[in-house]
N, C-alpha and C. Protein backbone atom coordinates (compact mmCIF):
# COMPACT_ATOMS: atom_id res chain seq x y z
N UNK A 1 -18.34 -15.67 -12.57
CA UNK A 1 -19.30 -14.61 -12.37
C UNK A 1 -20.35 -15.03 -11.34
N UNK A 2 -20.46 -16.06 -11.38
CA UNK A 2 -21.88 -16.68 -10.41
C UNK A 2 -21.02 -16.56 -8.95
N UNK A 3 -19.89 -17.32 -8.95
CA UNK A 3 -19.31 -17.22 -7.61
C UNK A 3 -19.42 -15.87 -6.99
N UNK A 4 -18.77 -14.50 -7.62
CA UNK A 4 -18.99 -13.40 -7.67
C UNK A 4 -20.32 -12.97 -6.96
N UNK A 5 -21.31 -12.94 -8.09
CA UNK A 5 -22.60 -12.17 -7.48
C UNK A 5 -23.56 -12.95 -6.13
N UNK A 6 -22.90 -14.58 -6.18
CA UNK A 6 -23.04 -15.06 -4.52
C UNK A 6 -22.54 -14.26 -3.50
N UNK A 7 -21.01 -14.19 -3.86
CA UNK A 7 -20.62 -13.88 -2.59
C UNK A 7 -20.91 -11.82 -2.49
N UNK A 8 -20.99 -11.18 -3.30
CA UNK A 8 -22.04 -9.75 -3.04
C UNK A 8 -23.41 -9.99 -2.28
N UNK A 9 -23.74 -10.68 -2.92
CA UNK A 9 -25.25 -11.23 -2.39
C UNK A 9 -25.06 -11.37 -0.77
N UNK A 10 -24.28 -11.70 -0.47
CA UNK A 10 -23.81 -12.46 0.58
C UNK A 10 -23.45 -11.86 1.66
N UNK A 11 -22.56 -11.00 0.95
CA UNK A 11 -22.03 -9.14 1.80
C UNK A 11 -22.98 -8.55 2.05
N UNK A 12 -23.86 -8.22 1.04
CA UNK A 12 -24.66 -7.27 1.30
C UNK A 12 -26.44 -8.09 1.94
N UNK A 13 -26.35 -8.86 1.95
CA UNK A 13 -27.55 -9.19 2.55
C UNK A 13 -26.82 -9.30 4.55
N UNK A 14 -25.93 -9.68 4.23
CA UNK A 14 -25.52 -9.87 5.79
C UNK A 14 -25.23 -8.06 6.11
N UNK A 15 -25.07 -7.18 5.69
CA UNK A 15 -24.51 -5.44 5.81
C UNK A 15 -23.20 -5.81 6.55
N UNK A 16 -22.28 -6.60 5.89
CA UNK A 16 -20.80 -6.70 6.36
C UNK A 16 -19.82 -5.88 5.89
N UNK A 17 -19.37 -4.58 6.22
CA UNK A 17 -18.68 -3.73 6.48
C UNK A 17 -17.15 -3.64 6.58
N UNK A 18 -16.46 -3.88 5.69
CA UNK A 18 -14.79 -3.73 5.35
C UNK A 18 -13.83 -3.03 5.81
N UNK A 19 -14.46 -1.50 7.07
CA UNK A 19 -13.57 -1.14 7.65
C UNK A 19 -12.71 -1.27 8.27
N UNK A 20 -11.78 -2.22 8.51
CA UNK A 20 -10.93 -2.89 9.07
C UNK A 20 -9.73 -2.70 7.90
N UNK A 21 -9.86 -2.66 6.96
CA UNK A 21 -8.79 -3.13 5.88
C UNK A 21 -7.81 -1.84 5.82
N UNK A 22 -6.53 -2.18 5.56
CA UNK A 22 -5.58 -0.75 5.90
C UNK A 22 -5.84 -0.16 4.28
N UNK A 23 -5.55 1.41 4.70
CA UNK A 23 -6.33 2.29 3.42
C UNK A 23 -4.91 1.35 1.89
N UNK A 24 -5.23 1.95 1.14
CA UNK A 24 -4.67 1.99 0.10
C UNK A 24 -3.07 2.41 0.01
N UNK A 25 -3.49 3.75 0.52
CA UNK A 25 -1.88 4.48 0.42
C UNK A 25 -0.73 4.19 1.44
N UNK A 26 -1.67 3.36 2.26
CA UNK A 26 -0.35 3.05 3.39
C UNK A 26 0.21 1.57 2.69
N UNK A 27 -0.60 0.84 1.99
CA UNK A 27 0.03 -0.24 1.21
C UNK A 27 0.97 0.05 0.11
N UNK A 28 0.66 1.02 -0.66
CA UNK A 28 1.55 2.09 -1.65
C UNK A 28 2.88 1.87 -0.91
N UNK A 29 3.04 2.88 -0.12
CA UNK A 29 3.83 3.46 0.35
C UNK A 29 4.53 2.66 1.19
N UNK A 30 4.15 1.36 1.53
CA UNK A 30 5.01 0.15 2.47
C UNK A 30 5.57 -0.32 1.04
N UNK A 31 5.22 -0.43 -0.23
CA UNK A 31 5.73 -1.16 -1.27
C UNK A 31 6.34 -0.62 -1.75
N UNK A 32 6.43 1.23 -1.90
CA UNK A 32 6.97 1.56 -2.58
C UNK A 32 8.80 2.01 -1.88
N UNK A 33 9.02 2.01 -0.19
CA UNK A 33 9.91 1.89 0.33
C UNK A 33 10.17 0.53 0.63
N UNK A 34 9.76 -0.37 0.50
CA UNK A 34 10.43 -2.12 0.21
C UNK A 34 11.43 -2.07 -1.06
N UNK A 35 10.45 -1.10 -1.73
CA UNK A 35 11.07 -1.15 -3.60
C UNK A 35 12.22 -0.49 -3.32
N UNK A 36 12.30 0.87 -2.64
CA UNK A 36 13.23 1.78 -2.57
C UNK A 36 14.34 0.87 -1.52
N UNK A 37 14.38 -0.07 -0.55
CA UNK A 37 14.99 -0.84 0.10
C UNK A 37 15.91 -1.86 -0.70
N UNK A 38 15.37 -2.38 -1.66
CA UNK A 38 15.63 -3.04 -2.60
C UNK A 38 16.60 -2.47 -3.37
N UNK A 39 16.26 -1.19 -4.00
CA UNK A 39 17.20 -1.02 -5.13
C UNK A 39 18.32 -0.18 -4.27
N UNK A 40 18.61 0.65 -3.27
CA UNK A 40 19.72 0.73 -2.28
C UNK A 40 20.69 -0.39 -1.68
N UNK A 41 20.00 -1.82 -1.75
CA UNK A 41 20.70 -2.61 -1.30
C UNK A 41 21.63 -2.86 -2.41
N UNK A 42 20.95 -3.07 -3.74
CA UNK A 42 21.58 -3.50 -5.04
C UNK A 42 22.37 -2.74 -5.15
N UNK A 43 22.33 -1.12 -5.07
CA UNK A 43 23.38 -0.61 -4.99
C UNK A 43 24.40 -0.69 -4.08
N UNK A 44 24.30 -0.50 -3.18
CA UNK A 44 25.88 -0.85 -1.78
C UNK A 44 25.98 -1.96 -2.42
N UNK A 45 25.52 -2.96 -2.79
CA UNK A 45 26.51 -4.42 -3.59
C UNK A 45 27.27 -4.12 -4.60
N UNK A 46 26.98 -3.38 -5.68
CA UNK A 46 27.23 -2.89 -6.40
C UNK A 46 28.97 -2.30 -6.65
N UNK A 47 28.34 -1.64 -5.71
CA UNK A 47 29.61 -0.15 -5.10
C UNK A 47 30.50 -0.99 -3.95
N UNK A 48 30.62 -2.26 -3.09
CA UNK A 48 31.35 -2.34 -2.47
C UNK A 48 31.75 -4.05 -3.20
N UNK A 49 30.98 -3.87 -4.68
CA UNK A 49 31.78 -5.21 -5.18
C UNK A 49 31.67 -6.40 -4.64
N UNK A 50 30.02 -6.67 -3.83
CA UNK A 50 29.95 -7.74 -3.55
C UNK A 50 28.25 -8.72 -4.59
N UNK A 51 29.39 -9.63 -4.38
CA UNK A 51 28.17 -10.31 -5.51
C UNK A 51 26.86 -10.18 -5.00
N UNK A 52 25.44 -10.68 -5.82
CA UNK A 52 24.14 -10.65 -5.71
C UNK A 52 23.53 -11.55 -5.99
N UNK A 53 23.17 -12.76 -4.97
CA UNK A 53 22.84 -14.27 -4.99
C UNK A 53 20.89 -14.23 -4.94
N UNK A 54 20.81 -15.28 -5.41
CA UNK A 54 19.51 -15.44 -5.76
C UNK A 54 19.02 -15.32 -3.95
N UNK A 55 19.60 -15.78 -3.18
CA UNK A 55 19.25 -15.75 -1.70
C UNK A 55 18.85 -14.43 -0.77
N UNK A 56 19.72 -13.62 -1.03
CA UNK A 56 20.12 -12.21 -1.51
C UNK A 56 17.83 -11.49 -1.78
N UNK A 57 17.96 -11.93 -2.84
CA UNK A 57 16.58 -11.90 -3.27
C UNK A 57 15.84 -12.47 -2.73
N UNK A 58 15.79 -13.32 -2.17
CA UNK A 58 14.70 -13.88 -1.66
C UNK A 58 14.22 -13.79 -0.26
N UNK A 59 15.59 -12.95 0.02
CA UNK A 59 15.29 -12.65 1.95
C UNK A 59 14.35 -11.00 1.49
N UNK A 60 14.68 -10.68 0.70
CA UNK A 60 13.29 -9.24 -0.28
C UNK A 60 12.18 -9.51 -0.51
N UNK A 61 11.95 -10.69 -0.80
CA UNK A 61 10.30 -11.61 -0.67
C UNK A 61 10.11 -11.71 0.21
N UNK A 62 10.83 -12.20 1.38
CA UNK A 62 10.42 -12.44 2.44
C UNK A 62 10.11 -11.56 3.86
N UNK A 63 10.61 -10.46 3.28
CA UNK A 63 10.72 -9.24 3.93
C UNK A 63 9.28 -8.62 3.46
N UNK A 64 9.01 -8.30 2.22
CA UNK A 64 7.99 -7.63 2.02
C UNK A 64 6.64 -9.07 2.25
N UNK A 65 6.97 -9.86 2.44
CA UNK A 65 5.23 -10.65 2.91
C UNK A 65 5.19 -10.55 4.17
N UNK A 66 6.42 -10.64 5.06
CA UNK A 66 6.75 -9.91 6.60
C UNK A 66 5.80 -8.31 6.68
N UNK A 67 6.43 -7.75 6.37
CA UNK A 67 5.36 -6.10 6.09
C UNK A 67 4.10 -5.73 5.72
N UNK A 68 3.86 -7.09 4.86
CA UNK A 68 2.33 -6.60 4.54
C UNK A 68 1.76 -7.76 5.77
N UNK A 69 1.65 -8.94 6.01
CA UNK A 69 1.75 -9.77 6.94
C UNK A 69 1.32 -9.19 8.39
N UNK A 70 2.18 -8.26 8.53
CA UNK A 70 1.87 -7.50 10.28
C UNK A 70 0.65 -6.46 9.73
N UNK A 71 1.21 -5.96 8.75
CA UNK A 71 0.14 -4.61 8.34
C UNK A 71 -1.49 -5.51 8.59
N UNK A 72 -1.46 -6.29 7.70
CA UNK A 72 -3.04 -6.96 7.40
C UNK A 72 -3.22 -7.34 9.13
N UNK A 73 -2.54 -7.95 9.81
CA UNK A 73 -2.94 -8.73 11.05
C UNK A 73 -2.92 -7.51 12.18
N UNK A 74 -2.51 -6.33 11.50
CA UNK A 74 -2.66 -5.43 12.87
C UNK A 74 -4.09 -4.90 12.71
N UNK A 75 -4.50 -4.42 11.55
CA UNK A 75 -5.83 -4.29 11.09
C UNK A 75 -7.03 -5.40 11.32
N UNK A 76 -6.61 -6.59 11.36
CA UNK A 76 -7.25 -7.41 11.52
C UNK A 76 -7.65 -7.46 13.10
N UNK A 77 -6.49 -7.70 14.11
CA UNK A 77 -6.98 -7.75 15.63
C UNK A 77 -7.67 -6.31 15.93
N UNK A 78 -7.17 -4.63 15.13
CA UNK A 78 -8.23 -3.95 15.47
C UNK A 78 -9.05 -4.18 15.25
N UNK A 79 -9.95 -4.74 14.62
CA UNK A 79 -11.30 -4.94 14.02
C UNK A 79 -12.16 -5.74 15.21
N UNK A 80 -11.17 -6.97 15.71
CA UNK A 80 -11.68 -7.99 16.47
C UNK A 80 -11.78 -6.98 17.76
């Protein structure tokens, strides 16, 4: 809690301003077609009978920190 009301203190005594950050719904909606990416892939595996390796999964992690990754850093150099 102390860390907390420092770092408010901190924001708001400096008037540092967060507009930079991408809205809400465009993060939704990058997660919620990663999700929808995801469960289409599982299916064509599925349906063409090919197995589903832990690797498989993990190129889906790596994909969605890829997506949010550019998202945050494109927001970020607009700001700069």
């Amino acid at each position: 809690m102390k860390a907390y009301t420092l770092t408010f203190l901190t924001v708001t005594t400096l008037n540092i301003s967060f507009d930079f950050l991408p809205h809400r719904y465009l993060l939704l909606a990058v997660f919620f077609l990663i999700v929808l990416d995801f469960i289409t892939g599982v299916l064509k595996a599925i349906i063409l009978d090919i197995p589903r390796t832990s690797k498989g999964y993990r190129e889906t992690y790596a994909k969605f920190i890829q997506y949010m990754g550019a998202i945050l850093m494109s927001f970020a150099i607009s700001f700069l």
